[in-house]
PDB file of N, CA and C in Angstrom:
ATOM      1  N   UNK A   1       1.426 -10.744  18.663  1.00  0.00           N
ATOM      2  CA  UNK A   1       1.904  -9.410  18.325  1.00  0.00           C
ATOM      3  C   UNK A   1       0.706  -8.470  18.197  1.00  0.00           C
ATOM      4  N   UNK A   2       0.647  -7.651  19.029  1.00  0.00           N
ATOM      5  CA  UNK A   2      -0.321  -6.543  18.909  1.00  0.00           C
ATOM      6  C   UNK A   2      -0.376  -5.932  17.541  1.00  0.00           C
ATOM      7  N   UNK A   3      -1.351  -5.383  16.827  1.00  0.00           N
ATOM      8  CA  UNK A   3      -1.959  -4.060  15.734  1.00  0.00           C
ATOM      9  C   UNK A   3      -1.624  -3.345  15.772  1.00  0.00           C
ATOM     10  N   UNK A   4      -0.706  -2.819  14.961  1.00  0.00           N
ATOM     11  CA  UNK A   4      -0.395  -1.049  14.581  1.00  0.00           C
ATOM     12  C   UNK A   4      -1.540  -0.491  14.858  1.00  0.00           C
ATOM     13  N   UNK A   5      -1.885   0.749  15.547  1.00  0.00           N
ATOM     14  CA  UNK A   5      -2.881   1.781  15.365  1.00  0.00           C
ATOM     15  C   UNK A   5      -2.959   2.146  13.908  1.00  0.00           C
ATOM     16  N   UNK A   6      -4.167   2.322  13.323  1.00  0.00           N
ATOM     17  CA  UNK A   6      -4.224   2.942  12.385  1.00  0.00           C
ATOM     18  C   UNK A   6      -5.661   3.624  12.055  1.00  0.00           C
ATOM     19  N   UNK A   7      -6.202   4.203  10.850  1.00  0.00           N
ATOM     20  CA  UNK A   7      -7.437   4.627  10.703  1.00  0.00           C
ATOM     21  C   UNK A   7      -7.582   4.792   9.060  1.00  0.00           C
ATOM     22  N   UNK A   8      -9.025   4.502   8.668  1.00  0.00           N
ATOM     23  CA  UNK A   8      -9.077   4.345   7.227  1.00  0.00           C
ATOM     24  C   UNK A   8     -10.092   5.592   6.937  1.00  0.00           C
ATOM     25  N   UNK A   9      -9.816   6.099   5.615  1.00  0.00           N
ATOM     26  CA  UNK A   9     -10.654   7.386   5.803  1.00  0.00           C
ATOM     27  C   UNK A   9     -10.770   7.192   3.940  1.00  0.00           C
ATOM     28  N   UNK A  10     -12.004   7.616   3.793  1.00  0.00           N
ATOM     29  CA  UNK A  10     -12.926   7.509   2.250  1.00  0.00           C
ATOM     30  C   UNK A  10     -11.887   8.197   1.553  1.00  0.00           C
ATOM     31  N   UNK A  11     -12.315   7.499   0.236  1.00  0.00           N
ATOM     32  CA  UNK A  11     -11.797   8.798  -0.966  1.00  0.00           C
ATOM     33  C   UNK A  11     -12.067   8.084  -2.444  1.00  0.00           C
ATOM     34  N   UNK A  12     -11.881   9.088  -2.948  1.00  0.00           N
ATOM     35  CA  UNK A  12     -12.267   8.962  -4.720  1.00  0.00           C
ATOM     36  C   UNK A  12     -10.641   8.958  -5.569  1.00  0.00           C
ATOM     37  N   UNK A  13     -10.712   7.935  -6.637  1.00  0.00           N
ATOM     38  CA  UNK A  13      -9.518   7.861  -7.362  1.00  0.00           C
ATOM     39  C   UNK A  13     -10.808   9.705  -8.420  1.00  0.00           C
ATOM     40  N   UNK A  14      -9.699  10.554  -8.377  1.00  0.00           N
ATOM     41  CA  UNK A  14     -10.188  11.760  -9.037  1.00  0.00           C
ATOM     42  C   UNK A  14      -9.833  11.767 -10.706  1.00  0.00           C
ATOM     43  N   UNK A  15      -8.522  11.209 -11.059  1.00  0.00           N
ATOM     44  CA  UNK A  15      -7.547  11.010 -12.527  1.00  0.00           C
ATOM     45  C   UNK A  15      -7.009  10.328 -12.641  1.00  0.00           C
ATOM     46  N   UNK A  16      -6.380  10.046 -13.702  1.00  0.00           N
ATOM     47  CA  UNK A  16      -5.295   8.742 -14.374  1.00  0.00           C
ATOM     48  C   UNK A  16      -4.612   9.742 -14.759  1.00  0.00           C
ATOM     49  N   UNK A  17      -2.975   9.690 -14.155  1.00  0.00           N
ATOM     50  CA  UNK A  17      -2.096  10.583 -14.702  1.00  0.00           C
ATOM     51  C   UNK A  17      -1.063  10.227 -15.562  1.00  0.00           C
ATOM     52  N   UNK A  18      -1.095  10.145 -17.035  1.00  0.00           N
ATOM     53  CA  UNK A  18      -0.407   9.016 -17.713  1.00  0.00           C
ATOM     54  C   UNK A  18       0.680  10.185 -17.517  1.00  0.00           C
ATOM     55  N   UNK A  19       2.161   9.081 -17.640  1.00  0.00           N
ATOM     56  CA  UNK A  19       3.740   9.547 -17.304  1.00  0.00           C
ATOM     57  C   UNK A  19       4.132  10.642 -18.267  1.00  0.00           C
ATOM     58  N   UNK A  20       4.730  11.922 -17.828  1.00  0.00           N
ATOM     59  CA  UNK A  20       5.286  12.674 -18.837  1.00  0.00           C
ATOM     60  C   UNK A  20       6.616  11.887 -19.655  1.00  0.00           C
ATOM     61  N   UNK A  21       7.379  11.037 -19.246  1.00  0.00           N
ATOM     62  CA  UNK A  21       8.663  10.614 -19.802  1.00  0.00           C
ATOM     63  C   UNK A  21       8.166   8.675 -19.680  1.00  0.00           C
ATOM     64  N   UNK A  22       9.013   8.531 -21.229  1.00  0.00           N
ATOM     65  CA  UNK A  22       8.719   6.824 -21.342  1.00  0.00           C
ATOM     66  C   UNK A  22       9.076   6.115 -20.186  1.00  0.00           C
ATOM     67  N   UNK A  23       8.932   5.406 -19.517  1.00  0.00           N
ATOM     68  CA  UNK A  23       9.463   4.146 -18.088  1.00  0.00           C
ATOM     69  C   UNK A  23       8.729   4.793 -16.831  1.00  0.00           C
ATOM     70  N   UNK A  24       8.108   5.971 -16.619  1.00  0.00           N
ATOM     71  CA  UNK A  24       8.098   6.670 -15.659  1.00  0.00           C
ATOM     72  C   UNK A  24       6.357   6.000 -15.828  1.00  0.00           C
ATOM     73  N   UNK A  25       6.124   5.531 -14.497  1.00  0.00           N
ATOM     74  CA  UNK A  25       4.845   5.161 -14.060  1.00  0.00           C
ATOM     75  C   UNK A  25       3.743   5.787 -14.244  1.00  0.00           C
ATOM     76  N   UNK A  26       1.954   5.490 -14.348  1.00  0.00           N
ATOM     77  CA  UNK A  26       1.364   5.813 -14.256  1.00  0.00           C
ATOM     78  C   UNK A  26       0.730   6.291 -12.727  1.00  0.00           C
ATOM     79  N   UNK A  27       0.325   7.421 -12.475  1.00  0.00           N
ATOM     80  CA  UNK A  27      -0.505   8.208 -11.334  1.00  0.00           C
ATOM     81  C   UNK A  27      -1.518   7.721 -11.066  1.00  0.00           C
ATOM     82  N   UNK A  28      -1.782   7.751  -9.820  1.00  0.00           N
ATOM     83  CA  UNK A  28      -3.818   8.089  -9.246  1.00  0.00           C
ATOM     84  C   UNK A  28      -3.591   9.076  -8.400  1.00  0.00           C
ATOM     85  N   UNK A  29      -4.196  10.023  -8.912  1.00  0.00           N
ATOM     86  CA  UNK A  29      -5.158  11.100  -7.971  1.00  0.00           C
ATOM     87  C   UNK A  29      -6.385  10.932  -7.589  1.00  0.00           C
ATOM     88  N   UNK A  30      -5.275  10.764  -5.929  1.00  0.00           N
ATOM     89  CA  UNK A  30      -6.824  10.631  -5.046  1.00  0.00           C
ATOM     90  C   UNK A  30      -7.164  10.996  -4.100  1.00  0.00           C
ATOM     91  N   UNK A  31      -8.309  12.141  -3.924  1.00  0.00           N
ATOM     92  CA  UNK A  31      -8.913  12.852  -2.935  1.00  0.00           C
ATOM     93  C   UNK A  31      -9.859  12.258  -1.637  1.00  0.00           C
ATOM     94  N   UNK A  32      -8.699  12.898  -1.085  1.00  0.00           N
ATOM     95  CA  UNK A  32      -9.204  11.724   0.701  1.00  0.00           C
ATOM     96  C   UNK A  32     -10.424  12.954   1.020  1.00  0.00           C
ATOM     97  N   UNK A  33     -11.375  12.176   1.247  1.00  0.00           N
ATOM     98  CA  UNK A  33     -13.008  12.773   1.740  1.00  0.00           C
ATOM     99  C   UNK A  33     -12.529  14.329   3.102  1.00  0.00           C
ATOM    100  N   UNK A  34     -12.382  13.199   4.053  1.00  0.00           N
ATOM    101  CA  UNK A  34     -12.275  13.919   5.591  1.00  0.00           C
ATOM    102  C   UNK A  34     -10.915  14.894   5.994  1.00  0.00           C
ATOM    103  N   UNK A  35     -10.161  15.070   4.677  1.00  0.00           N
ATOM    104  CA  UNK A  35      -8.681  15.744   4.548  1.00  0.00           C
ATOM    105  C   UNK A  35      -9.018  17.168   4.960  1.00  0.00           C
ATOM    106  N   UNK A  36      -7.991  18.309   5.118  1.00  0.00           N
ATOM    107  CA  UNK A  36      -8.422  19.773   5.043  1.00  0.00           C
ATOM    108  C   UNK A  36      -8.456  20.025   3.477  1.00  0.00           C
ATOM    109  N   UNK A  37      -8.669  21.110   3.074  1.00  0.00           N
ATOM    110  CA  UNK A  37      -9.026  21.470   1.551  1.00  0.00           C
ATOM    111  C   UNK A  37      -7.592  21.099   0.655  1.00  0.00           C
ATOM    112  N   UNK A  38      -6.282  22.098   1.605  1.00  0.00           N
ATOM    113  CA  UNK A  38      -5.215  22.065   0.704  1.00  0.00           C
ATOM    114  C   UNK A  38      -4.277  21.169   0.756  1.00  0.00           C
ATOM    115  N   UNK A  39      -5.119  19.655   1.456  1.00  0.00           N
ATOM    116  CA  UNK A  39      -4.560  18.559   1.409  1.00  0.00           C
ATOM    117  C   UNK A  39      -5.216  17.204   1.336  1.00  0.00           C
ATOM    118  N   UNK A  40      -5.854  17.492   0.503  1.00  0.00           N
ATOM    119  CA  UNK A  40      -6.777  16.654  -0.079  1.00  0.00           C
ATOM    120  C   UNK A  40      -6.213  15.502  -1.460  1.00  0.00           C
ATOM    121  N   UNK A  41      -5.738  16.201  -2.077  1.00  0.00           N
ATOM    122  CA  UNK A  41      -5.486  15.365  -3.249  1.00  0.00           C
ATOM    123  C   UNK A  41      -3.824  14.465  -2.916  1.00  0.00           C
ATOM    124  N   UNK A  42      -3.795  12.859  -2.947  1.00  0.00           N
ATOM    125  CA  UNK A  42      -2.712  12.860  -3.278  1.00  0.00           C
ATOM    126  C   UNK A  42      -2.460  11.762  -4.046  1.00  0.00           C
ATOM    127  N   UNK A  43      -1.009  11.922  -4.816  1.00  0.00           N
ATOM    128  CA  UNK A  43      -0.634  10.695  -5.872  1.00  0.00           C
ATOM    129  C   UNK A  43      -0.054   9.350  -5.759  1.00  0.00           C
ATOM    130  N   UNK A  44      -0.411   8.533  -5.605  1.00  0.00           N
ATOM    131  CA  UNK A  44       0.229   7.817  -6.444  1.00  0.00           C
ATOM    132  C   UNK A  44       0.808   6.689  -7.062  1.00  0.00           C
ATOM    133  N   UNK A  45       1.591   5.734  -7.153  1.00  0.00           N
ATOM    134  CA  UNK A  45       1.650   4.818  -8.092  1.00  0.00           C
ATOM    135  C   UNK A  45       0.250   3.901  -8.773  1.00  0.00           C
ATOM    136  N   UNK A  46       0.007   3.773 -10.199  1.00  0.00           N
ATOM    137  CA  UNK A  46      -1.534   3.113 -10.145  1.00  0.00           C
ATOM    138  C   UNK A  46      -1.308   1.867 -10.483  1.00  0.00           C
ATOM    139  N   UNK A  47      -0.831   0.988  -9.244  1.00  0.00           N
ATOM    140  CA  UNK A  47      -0.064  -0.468  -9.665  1.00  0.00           C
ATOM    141  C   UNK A  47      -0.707  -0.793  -7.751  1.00  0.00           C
ATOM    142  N   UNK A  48      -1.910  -1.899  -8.156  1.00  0.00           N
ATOM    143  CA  UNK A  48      -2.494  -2.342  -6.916  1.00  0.00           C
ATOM    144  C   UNK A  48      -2.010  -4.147  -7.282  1.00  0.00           C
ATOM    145  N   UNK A  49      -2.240  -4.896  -6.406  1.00  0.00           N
ATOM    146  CA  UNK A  49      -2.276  -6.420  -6.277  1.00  0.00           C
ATOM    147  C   UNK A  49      -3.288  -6.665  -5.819  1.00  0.00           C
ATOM    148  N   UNK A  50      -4.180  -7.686  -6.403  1.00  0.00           N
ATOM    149  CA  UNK A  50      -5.141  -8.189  -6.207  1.00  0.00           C
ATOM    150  C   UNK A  50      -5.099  -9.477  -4.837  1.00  0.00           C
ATOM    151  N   UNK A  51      -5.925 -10.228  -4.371  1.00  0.00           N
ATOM    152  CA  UNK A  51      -5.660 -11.102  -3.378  1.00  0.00           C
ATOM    153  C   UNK A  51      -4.797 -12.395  -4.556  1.00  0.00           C
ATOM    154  N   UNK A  52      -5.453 -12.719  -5.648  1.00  0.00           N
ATOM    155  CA  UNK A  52      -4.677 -13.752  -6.056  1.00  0.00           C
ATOM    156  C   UNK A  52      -2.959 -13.421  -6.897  1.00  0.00           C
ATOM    157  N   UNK A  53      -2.301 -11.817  -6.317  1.00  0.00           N
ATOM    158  CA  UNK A  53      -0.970 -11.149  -6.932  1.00  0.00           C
ATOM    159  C   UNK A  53      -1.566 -11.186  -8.068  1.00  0.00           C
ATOM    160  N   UNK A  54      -2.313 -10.906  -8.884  1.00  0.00           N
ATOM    161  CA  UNK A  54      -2.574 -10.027 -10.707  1.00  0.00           C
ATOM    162  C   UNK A  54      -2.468  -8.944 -10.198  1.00  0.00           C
ATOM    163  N   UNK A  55      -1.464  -8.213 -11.397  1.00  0.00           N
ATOM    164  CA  UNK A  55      -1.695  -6.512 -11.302  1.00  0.00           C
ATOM    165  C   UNK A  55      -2.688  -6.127 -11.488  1.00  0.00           C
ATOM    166  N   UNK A  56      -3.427  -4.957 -10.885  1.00  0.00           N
ATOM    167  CA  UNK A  56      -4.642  -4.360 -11.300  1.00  0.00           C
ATOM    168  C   UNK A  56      -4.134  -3.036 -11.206  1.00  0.00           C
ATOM    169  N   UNK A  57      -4.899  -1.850 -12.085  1.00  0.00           N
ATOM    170  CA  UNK A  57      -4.669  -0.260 -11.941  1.00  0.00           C
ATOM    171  C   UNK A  57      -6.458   0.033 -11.343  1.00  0.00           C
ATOM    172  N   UNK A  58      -6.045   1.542 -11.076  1.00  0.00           N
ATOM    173  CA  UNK A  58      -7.434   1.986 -10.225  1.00  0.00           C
ATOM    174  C   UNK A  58      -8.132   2.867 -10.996  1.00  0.00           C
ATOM    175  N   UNK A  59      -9.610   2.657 -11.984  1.00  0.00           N
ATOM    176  CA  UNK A  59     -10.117   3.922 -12.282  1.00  0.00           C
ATOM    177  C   UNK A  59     -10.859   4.833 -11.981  1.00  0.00           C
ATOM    178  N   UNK A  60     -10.807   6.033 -12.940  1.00  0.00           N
ATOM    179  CA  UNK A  60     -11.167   7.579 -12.384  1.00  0.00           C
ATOM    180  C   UNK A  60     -12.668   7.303 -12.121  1.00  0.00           C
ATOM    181  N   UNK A  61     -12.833   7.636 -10.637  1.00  0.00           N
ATOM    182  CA  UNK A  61     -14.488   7.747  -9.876  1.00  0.00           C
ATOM    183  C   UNK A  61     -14.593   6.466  -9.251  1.00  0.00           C
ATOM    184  N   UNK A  62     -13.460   5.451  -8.891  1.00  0.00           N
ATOM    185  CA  UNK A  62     -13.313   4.235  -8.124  1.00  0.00           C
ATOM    186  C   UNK A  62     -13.576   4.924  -6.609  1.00  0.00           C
ATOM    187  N   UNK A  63     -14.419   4.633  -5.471  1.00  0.00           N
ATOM    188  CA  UNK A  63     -14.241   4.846  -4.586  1.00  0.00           C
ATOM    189  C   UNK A  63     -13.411   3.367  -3.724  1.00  0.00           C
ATOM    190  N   UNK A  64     -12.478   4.702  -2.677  1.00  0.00           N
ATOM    191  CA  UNK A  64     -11.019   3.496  -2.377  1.00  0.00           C
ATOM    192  C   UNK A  64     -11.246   4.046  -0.837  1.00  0.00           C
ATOM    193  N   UNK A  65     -10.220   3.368   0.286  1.00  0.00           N
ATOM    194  CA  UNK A  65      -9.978   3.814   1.399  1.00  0.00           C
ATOM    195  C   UNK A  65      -8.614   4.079   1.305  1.00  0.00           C
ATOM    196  N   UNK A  66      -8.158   5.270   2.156  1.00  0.00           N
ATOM    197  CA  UNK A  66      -6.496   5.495   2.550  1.00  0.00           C
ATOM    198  C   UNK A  66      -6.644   4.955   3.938  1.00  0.00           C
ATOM    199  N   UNK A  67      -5.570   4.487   4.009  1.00  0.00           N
ATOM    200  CA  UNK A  67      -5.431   3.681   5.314  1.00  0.00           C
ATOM    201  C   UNK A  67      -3.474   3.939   5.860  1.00  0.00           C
ATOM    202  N   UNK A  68      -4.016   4.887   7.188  1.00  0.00           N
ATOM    203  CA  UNK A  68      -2.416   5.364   7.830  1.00  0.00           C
ATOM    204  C   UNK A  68      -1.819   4.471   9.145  1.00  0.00           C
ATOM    205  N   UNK A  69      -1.202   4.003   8.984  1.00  0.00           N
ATOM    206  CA  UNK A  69      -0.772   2.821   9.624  1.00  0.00           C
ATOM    207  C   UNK A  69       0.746   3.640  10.660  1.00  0.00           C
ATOM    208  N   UNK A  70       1.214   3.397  11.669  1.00  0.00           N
ATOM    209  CA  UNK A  70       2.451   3.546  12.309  1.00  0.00           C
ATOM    210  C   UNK A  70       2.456   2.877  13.512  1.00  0.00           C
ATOM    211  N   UNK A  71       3.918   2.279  13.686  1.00  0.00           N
ATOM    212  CA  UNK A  71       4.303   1.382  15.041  1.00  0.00           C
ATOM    213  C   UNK A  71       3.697   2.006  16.201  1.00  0.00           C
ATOM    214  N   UNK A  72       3.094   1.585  16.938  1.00  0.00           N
ATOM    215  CA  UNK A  72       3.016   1.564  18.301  1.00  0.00           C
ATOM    216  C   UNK A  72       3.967   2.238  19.091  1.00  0.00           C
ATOM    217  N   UNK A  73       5.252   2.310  18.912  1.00  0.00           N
ATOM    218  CA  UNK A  73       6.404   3.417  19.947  1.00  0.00           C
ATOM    219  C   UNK A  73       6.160   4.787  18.986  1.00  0.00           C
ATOM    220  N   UNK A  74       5.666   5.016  17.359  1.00  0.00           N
ATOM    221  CA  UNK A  74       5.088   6.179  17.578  1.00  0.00           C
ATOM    222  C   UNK A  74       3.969   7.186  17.253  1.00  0.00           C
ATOM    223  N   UNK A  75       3.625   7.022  18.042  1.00  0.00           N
ATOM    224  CA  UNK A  75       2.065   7.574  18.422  1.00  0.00           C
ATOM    225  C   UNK A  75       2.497   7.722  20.171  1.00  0.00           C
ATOM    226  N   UNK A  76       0.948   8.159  20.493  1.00  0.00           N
ATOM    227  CA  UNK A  76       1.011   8.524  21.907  1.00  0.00           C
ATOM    228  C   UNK A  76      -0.686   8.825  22.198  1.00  0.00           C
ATOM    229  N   UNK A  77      -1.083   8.314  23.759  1.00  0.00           N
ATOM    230  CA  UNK A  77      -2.407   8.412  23.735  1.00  0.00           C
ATOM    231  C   UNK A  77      -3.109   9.758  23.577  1.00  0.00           C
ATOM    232  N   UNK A  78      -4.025   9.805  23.134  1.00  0.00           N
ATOM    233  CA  UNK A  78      -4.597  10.702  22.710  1.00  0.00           C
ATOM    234  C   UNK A  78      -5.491  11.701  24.552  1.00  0.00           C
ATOM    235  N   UNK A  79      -4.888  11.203  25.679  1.00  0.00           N
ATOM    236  CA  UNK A  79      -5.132  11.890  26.760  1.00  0.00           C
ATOM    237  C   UNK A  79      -3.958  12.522  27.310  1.00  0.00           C
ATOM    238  N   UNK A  80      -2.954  12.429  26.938  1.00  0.00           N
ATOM    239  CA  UNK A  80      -2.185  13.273  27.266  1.00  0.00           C
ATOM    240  C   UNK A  80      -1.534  14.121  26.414  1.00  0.00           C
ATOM    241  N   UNK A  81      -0.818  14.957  26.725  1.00  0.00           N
ATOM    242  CA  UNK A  81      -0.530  16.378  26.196  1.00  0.00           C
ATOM    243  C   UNK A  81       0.670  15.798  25.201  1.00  0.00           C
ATOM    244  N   UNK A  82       0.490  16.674  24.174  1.00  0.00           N
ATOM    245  CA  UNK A  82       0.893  16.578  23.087  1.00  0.00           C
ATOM    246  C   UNK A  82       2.722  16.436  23.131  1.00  0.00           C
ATOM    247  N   UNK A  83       2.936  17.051  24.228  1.00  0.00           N
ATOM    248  CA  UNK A  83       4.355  16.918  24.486  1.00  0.00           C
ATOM    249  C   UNK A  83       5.394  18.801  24.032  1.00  0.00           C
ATOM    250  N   UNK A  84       3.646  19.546  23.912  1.00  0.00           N
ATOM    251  CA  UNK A  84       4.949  20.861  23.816  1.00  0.00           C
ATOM    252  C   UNK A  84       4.867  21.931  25.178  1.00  0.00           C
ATOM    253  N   UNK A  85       5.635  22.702  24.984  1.00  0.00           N
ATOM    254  CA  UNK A  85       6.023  23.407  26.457  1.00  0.00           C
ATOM    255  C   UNK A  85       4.688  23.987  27.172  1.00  0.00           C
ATOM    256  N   UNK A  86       3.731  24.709  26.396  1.00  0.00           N
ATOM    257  CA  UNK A  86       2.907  25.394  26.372  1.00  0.00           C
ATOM    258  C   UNK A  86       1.204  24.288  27.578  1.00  0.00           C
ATOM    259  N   UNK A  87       2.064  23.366  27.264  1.00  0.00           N
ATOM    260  CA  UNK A  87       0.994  21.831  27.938  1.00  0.00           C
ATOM    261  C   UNK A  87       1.721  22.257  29.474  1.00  0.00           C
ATOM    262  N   UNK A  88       2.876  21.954  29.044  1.00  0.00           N
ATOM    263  CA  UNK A  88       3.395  20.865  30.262  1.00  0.00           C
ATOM    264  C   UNK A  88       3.275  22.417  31.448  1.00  0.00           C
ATOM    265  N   UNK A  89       3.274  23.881  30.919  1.00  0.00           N
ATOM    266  CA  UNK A  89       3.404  24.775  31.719  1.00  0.00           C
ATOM    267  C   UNK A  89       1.687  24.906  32.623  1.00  0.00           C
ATOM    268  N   UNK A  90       1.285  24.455  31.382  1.00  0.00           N
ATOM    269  CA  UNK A  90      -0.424  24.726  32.462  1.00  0.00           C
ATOM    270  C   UNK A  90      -0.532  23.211  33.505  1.00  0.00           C
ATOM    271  N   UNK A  91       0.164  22.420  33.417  1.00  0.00           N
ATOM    272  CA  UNK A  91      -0.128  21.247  34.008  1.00  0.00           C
ATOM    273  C   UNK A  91       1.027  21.682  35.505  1.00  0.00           C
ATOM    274  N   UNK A  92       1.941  21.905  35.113  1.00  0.00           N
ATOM    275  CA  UNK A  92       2.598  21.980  36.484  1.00  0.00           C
ATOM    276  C   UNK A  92       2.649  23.104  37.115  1.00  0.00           C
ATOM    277  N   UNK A  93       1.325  24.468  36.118  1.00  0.00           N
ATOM    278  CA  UNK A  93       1.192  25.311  37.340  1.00  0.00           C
ATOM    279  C   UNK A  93       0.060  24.895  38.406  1.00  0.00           C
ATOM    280  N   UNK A  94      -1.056  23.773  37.918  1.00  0.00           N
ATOM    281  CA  UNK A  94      -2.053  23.160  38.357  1.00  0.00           C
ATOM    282  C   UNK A  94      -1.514  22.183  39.524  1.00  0.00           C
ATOM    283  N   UNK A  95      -0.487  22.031  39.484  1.00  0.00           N
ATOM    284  CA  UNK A  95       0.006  20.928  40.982  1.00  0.00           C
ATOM    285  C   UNK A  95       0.665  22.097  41.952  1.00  0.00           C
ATOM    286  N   UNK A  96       0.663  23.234  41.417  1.00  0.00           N
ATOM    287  CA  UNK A  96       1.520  23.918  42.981  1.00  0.00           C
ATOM    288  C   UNK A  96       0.066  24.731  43.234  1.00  0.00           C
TER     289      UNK A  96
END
């Protein structure tokens, strides 16, 4: 079975966001390095598994990787056109 495409990109656990309401989980805020500005920070659950299954939580100034994973049917190679009209019009004025 082939590898999901994926890519891992730096980041910092930034806070520990303890739960506003009792049962409701603890947060990590965490700022992905290579993100744009107003999408940089995100949350959440601070409930990791270790290799031997112990719970572990993540603390503030832990450097971590985000890692974006998706099937193979979707994605698309990165040489062809993105798939909107504005592509496909410069490509098939280039064959007549």
């Amino acid at each position: 079975m082939a590898s999901k495409p994926k890519v891992k990109k730096p980041a910092t656990v930034r806070k520990i966001i303890q739960p506003f309401a009792p049962g409701q989980p603890e947060k990590a805020e965490i700022s992905v390095h290579d993100a744009d500005d107003l999408y940089k920070e995100i949350r959440i659950e601070n409930t990791l598994e270790d290799s031997k299954g112990v719970k572990v939580k993540l603390k503030p100034g832990a450097e971590v990787e985000v890692t974006v994973e998706a099937d193979v049917k979707d994605t698309t190679p990165t040489n062809e056109p993105s798939g909107d009209s504005s592509s496909r019009s410069a490509k098939e004025s280039r064959k007549k």
